[in-house]
PDB file of N, CA and C in Angstrom:
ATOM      1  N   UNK A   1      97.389 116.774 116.129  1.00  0.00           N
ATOM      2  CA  UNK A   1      96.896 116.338 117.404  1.00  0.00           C
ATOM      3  C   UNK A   1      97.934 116.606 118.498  1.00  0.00           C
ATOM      4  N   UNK A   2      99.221 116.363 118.620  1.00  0.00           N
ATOM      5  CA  UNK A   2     100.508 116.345 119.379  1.00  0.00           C
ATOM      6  C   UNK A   2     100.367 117.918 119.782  1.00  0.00           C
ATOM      7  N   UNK A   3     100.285 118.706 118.112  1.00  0.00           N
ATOM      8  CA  UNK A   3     100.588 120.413 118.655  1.00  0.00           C
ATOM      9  C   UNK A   3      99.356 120.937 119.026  1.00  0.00           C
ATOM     10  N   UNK A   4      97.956 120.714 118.895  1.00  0.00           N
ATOM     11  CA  UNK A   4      97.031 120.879 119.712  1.00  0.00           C
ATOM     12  C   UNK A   4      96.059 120.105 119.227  1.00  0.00           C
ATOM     13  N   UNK A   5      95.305 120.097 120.448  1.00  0.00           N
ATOM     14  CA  UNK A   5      94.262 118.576 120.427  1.00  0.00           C
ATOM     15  C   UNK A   5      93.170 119.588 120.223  1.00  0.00           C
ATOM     16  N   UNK A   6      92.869 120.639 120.663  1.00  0.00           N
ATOM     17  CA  UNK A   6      91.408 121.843 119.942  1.00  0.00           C
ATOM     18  C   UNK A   6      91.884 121.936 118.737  1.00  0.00           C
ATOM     19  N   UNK A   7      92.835 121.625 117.881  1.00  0.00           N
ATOM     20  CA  UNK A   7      92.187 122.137 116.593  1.00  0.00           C
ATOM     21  C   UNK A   7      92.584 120.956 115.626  1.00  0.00           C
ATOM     22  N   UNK A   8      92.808 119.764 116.200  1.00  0.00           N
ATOM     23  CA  UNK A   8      92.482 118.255 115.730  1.00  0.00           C
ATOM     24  C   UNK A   8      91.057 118.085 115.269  1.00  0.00           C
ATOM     25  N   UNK A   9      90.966 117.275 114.415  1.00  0.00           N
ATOM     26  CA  UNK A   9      89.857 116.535 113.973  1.00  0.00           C
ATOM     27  C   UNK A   9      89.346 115.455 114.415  1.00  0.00           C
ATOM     28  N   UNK A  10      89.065 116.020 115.607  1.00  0.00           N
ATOM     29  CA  UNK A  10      88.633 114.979 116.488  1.00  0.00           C
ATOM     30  C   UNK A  10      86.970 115.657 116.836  1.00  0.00           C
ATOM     31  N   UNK A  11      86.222 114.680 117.738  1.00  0.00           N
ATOM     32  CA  UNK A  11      85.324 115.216 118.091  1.00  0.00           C
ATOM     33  C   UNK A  11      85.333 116.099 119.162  1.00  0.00           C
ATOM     34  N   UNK A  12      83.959 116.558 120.063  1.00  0.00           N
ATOM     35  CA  UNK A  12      83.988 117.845 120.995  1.00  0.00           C
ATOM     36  C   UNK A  12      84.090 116.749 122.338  1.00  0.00           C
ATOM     37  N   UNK A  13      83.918 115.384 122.304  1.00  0.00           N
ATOM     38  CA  UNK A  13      83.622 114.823 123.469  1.00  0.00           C
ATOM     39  C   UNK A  13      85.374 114.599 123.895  1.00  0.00           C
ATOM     40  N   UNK A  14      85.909 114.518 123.145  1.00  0.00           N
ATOM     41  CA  UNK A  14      87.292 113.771 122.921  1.00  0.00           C
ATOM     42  C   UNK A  14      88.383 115.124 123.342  1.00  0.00           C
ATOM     43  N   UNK A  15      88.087 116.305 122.767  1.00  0.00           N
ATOM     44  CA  UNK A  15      88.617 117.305 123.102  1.00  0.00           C
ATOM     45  C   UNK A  15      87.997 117.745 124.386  1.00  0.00           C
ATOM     46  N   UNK A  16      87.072 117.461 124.682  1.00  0.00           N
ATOM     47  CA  UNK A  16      86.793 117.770 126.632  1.00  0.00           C
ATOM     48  C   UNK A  16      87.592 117.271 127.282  1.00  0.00           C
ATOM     49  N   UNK A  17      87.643 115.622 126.571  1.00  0.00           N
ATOM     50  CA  UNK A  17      88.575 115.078 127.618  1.00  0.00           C
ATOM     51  C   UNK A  17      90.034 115.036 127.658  1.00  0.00           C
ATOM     52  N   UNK A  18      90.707 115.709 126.523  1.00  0.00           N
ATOM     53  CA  UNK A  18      91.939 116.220 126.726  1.00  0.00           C
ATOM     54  C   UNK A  18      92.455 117.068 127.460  1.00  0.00           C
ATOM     55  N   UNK A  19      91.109 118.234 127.631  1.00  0.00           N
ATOM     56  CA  UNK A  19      91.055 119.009 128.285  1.00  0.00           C
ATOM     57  C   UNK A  19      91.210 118.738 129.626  1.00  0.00           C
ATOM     58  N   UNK A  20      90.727 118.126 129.840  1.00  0.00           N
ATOM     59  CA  UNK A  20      90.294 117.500 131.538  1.00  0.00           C
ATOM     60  C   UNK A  20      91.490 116.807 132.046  1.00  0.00           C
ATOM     61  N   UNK A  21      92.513 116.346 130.861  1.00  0.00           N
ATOM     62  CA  UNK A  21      93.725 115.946 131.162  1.00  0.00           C
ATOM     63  C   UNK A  21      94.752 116.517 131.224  1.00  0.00           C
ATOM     64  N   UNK A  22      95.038 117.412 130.672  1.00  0.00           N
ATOM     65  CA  UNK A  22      95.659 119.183 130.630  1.00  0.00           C
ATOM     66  C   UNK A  22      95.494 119.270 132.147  1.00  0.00           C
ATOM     67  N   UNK A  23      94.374 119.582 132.404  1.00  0.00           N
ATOM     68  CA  UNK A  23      94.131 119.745 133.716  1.00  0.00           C
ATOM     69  C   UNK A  23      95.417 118.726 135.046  1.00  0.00           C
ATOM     70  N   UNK A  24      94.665 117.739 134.335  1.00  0.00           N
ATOM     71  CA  UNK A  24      95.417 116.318 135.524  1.00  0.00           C
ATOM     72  C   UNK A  24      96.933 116.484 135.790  1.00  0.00           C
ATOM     73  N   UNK A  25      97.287 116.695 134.183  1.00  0.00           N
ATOM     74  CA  UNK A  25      98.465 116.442 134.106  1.00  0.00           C
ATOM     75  C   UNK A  25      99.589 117.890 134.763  1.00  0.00           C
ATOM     76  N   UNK A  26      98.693 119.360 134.609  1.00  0.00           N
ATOM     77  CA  UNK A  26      99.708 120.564 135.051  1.00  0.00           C
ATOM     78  C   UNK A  26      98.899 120.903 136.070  1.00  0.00           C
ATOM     79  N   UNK A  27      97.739 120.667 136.726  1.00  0.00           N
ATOM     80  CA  UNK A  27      97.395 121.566 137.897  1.00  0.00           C
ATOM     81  C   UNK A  27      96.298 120.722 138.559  1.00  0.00           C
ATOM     82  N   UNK A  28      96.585 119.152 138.893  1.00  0.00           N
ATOM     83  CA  UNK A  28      95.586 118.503 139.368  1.00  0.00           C
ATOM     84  C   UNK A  28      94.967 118.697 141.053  1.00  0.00           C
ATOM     85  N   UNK A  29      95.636 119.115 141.291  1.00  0.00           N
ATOM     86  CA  UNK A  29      95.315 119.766 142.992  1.00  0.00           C
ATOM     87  C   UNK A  29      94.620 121.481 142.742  1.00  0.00           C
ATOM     88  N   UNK A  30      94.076 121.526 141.475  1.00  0.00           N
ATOM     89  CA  UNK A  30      92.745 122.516 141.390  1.00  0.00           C
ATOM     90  C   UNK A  30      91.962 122.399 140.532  1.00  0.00           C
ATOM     91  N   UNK A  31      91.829 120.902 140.217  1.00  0.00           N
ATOM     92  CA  UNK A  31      90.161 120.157 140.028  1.00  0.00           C
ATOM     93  C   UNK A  31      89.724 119.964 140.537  1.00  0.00           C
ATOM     94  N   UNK A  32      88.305 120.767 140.245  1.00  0.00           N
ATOM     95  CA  UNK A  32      87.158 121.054 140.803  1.00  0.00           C
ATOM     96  C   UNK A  32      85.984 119.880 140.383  1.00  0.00           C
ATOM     97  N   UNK A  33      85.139 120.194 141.063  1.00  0.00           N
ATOM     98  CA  UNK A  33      83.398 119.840 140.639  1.00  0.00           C
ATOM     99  C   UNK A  33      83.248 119.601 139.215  1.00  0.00           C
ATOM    100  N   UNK A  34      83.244 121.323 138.880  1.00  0.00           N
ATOM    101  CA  UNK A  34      83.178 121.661 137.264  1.00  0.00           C
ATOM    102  C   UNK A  34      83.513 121.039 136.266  1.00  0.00           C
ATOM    103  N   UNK A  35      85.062 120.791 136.339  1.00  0.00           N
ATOM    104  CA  UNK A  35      85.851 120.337 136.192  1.00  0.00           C
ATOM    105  C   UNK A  35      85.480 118.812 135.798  1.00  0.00           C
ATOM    106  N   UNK A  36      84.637 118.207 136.302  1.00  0.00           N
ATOM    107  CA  UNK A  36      84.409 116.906 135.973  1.00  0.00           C
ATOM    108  C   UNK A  36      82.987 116.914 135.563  1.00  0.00           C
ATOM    109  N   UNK A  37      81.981 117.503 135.505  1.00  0.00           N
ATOM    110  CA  UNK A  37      81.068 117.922 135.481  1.00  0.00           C
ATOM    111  C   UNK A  37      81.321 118.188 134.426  1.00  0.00           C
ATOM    112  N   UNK A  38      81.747 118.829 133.601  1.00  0.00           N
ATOM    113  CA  UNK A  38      82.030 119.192 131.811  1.00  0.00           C
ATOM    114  C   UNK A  38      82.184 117.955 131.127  1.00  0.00           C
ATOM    115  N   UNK A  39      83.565 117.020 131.244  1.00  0.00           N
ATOM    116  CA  UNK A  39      83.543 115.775 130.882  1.00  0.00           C
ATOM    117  C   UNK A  39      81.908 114.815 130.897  1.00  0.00           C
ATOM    118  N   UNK A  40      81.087 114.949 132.076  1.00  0.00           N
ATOM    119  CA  UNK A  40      80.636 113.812 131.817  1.00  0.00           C
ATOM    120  C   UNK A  40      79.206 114.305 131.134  1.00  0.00           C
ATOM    121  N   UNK A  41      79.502 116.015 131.227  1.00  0.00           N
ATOM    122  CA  UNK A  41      78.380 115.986 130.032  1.00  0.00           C
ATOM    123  C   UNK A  41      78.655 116.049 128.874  1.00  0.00           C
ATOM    124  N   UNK A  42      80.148 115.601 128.413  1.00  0.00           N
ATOM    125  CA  UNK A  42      80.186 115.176 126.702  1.00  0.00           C
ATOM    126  C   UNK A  42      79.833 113.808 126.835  1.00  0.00           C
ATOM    127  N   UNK A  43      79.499 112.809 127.790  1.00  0.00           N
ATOM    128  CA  UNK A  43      79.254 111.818 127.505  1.00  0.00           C
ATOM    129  C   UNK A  43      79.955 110.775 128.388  1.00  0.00           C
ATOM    130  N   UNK A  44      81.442 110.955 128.918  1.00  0.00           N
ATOM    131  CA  UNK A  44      82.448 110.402 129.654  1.00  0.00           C
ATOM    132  C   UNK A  44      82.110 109.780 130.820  1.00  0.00           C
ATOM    133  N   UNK A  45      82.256 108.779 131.036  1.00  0.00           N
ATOM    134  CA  UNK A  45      81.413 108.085 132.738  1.00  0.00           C
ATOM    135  C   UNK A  45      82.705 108.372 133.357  1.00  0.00           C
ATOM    136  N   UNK A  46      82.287 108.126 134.289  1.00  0.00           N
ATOM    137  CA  UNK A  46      83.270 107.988 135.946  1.00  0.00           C
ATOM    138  C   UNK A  46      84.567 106.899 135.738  1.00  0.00           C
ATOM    139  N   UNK A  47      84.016 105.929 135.065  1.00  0.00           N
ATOM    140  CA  UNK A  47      85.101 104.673 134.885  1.00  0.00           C
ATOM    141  C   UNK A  47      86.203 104.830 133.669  1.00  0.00           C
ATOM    142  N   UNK A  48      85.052 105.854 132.444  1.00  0.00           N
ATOM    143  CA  UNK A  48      86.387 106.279 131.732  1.00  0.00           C
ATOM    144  C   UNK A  48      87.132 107.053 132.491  1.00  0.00           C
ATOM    145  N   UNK A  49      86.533 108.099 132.873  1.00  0.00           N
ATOM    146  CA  UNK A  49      87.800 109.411 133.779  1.00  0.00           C
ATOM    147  C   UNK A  49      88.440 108.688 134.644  1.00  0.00           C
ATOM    148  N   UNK A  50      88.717 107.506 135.312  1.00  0.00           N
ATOM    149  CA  UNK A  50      89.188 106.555 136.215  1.00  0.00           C
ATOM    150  C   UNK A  50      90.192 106.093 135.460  1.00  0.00           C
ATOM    151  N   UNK A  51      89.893 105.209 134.178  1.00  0.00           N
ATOM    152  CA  UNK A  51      91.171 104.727 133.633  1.00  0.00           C
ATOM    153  C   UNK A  51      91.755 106.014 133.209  1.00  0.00           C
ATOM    154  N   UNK A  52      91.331 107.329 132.649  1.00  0.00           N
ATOM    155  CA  UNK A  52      92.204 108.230 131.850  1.00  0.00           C
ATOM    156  C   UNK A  52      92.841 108.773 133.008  1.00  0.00           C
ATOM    157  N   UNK A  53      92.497 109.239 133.863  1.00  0.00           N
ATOM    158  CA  UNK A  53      93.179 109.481 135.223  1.00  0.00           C
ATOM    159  C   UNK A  53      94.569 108.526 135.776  1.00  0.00           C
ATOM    160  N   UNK A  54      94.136 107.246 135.321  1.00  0.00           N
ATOM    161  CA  UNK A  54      95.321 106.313 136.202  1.00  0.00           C
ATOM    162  C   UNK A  54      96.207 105.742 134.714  1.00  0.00           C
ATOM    163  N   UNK A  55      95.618 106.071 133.140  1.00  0.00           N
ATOM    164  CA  UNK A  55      96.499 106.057 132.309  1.00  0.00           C
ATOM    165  C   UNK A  55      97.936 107.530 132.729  1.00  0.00           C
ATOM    166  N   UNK A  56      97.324 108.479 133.564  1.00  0.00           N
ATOM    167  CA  UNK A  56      98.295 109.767 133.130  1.00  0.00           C
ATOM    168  C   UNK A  56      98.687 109.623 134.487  1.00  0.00           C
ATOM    169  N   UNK A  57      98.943 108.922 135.185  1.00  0.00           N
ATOM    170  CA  UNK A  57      98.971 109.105 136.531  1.00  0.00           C
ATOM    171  C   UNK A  57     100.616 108.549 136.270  1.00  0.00           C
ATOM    172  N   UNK A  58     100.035 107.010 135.687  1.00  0.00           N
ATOM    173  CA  UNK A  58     100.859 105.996 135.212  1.00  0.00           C
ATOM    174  C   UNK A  58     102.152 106.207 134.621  1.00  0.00           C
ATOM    175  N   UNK A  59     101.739 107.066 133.267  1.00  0.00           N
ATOM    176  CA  UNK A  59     102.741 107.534 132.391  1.00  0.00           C
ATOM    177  C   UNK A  59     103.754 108.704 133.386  1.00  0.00           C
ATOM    178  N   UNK A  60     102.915 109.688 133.800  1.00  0.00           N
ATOM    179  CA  UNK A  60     103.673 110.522 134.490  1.00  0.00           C
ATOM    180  C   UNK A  60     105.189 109.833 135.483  1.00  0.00           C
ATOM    181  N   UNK A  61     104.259 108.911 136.378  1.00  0.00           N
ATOM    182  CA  UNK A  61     105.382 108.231 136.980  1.00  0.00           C
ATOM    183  C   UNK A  61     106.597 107.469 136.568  1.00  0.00           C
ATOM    184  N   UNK A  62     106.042 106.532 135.102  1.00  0.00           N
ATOM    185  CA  UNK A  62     107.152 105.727 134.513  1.00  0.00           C
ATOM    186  C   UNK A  62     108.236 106.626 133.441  1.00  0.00           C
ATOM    187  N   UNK A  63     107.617 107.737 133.346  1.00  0.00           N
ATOM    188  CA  UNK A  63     108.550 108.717 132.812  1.00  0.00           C
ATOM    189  C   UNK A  63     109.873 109.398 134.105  1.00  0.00           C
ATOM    190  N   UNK A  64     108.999 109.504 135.154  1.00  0.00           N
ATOM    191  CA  UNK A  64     110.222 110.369 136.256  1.00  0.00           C
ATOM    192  C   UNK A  64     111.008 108.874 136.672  1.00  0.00           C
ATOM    193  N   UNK A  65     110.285 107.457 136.874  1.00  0.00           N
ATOM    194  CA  UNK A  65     111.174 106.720 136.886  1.00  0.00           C
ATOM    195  C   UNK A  65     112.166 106.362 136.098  1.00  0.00           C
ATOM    196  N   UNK A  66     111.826 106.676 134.851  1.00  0.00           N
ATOM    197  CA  UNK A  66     112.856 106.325 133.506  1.00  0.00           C
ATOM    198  C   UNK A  66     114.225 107.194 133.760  1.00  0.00           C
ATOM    199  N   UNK A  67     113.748 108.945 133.924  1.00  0.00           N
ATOM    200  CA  UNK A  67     114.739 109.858 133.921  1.00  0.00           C
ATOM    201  C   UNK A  67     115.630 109.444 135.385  1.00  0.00           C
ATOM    202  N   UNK A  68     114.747 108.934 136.333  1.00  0.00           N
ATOM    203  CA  UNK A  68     115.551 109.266 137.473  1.00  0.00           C
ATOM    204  C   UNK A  68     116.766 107.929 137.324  1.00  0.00           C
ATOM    205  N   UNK A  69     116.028 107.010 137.226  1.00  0.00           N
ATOM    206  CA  UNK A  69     117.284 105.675 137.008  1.00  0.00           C
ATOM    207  C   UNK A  69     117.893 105.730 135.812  1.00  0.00           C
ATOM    208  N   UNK A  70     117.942 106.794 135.196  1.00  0.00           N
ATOM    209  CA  UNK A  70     118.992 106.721 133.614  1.00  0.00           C
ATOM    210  C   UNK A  70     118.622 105.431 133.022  1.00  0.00           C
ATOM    211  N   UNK A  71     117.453 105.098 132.790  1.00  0.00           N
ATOM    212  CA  UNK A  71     116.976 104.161 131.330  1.00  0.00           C
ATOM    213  C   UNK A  71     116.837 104.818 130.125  1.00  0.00           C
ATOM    214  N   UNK A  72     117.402 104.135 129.417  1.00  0.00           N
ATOM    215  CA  UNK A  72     117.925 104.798 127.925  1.00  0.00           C
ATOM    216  C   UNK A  72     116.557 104.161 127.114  1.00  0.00           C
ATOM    217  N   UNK A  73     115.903 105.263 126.462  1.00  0.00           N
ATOM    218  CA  UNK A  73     115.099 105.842 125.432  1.00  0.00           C
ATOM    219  C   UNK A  73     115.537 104.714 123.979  1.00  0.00           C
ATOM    220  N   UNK A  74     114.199 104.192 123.618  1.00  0.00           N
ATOM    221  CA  UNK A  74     114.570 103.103 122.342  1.00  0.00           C
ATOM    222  C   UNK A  74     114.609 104.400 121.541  1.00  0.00           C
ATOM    223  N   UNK A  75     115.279 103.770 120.728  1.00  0.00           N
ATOM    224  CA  UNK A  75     115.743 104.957 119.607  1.00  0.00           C
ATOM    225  C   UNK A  75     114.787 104.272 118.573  1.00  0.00           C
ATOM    226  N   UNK A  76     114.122 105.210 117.502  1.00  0.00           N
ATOM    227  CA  UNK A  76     112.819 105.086 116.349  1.00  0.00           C
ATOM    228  C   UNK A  76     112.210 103.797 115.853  1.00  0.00           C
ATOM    229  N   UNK A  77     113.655 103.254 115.550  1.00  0.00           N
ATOM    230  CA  UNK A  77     113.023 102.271 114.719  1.00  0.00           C
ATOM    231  C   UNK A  77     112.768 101.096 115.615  1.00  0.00           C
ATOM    232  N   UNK A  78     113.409 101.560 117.060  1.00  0.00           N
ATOM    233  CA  UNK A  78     112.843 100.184 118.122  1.00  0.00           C
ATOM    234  C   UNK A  78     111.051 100.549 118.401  1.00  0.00           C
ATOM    235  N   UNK A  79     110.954 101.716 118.394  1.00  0.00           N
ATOM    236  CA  UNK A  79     109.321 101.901 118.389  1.00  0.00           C
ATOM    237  C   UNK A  79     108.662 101.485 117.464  1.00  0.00           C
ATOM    238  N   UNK A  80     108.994 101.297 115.964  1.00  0.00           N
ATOM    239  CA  UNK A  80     108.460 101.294 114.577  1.00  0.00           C
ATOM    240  C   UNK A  80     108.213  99.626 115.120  1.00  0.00           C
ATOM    241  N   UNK A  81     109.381  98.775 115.371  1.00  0.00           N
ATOM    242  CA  UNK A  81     109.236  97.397 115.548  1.00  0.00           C
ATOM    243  C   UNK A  81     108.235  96.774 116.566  1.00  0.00           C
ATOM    244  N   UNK A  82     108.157  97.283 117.558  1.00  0.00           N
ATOM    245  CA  UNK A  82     107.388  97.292 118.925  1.00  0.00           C
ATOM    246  C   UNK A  82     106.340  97.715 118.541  1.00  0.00           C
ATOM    247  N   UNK A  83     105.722  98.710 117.721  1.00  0.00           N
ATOM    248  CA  UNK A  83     104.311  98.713 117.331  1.00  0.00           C
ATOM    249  C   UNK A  83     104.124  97.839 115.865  1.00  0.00           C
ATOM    250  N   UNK A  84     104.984  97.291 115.045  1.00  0.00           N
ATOM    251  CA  UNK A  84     104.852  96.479 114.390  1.00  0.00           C
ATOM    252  C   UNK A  84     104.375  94.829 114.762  1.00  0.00           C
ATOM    253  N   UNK A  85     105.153  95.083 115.534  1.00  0.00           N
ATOM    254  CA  UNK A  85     104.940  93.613 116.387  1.00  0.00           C
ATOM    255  C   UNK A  85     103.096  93.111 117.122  1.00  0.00           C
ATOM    256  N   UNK A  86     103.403  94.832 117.732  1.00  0.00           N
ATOM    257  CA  UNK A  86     102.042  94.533 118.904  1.00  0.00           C
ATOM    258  C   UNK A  86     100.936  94.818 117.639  1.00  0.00           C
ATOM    259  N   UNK A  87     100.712  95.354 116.306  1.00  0.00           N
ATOM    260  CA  UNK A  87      99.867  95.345 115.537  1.00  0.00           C
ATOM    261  C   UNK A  87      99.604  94.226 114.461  1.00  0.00           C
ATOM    262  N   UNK A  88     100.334  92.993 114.498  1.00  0.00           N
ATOM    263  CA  UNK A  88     100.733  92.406 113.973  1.00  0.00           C
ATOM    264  C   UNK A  88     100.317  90.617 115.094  1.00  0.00           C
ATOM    265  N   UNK A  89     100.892  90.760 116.187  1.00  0.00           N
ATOM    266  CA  UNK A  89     101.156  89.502 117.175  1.00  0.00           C
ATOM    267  C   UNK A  89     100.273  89.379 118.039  1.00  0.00           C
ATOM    268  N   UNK A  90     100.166  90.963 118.693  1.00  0.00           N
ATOM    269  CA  UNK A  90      99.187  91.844 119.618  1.00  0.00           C
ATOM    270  C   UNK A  90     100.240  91.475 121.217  1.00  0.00           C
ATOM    271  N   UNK A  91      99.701  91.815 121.988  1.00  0.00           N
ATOM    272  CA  UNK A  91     100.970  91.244 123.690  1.00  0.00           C
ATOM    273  C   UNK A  91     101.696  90.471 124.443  1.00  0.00           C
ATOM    274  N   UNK A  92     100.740  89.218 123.460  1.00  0.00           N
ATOM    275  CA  UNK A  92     101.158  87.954 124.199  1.00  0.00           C
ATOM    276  C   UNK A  92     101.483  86.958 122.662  1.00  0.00           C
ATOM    277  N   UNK A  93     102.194  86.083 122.522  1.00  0.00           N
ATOM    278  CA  UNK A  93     102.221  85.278 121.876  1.00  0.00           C
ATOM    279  C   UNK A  93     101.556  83.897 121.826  1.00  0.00           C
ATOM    280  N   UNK A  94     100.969  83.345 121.398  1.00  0.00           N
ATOM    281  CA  UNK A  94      99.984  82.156 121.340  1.00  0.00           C
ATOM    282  C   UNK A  94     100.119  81.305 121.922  1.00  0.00           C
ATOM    283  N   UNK A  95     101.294  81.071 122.430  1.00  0.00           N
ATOM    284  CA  UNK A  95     101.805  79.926 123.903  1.00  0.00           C
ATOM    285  C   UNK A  95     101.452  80.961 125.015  1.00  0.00           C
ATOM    286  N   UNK A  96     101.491  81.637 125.379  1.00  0.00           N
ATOM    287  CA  UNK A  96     101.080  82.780 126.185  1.00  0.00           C
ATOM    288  C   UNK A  96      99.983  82.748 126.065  1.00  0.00           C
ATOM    289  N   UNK A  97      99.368  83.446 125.245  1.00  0.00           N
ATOM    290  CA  UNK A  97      97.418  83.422 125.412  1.00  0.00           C
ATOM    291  C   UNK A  97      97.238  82.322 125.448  1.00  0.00           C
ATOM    292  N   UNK A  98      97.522  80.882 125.267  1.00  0.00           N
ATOM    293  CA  UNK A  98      96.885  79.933 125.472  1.00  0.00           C
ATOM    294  C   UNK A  98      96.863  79.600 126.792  1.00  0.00           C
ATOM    295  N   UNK A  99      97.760  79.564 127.599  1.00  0.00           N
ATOM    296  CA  UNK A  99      98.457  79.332 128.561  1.00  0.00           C
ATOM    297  C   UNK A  99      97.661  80.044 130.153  1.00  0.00           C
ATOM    298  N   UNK A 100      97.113  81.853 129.455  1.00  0.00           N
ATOM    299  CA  UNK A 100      96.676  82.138 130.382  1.00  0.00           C
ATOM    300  C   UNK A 100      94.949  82.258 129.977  1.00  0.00           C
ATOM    301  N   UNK A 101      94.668  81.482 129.103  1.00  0.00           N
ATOM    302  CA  UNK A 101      93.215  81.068 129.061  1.00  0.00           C
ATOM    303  C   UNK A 101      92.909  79.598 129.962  1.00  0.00           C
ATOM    304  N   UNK A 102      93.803  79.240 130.553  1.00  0.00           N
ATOM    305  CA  UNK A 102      93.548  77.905 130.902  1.00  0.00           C
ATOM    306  C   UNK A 102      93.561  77.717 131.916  1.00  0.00           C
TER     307      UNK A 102
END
């Protein structure tokens, strides 16, 4: 998937919309009509292309912020723990979700 998302085992709706993010992400000032018009005839509404749009918008930025202020990169096994955790605890801890259910 990482080295290419067309020849992942994924579906055709899913690979449009990688596509469409390819797009966003190296040449978004020449998306077109078409261009979105492909996505939403695999199926994709407006509100997904909205969050996938402001997911890469997002990332893009907190990456040039990372490099530009020299924030240092968790090294592996801080990722292994951090998705252990959030698959495991999930974001908030139970004084937390309780807290903001109330």
């Amino acid at each position: 998937m990482l080295e290419d998302y067309s020849a992942a085992p994924i579906s055709d709706a899913e690979k449009a919309l990688f596509r469409f993010l390819t797009r966003v992400n190296g040449s978004s000032n020449q998306i077109a009509r078409e261009h979105v018009d492909e996505v939403r005839r695999e199926g994709w509404s407006d509100e997904a292309l909205y969050d996938a749009i402001s997911v890469c918008a997002l990332f893009n930025f907190y990456n040039r912020w990372i490099d530009g202020t020299g924030v240092q990169d968790l090294p592996a096994f801080g990722y292994q723990m951090s998705g252990h955790r959030l698959a495991t605890e999930g974001y908030a801890d139970d004084e937390k979700k309780r807290s903001i259910k109330s």
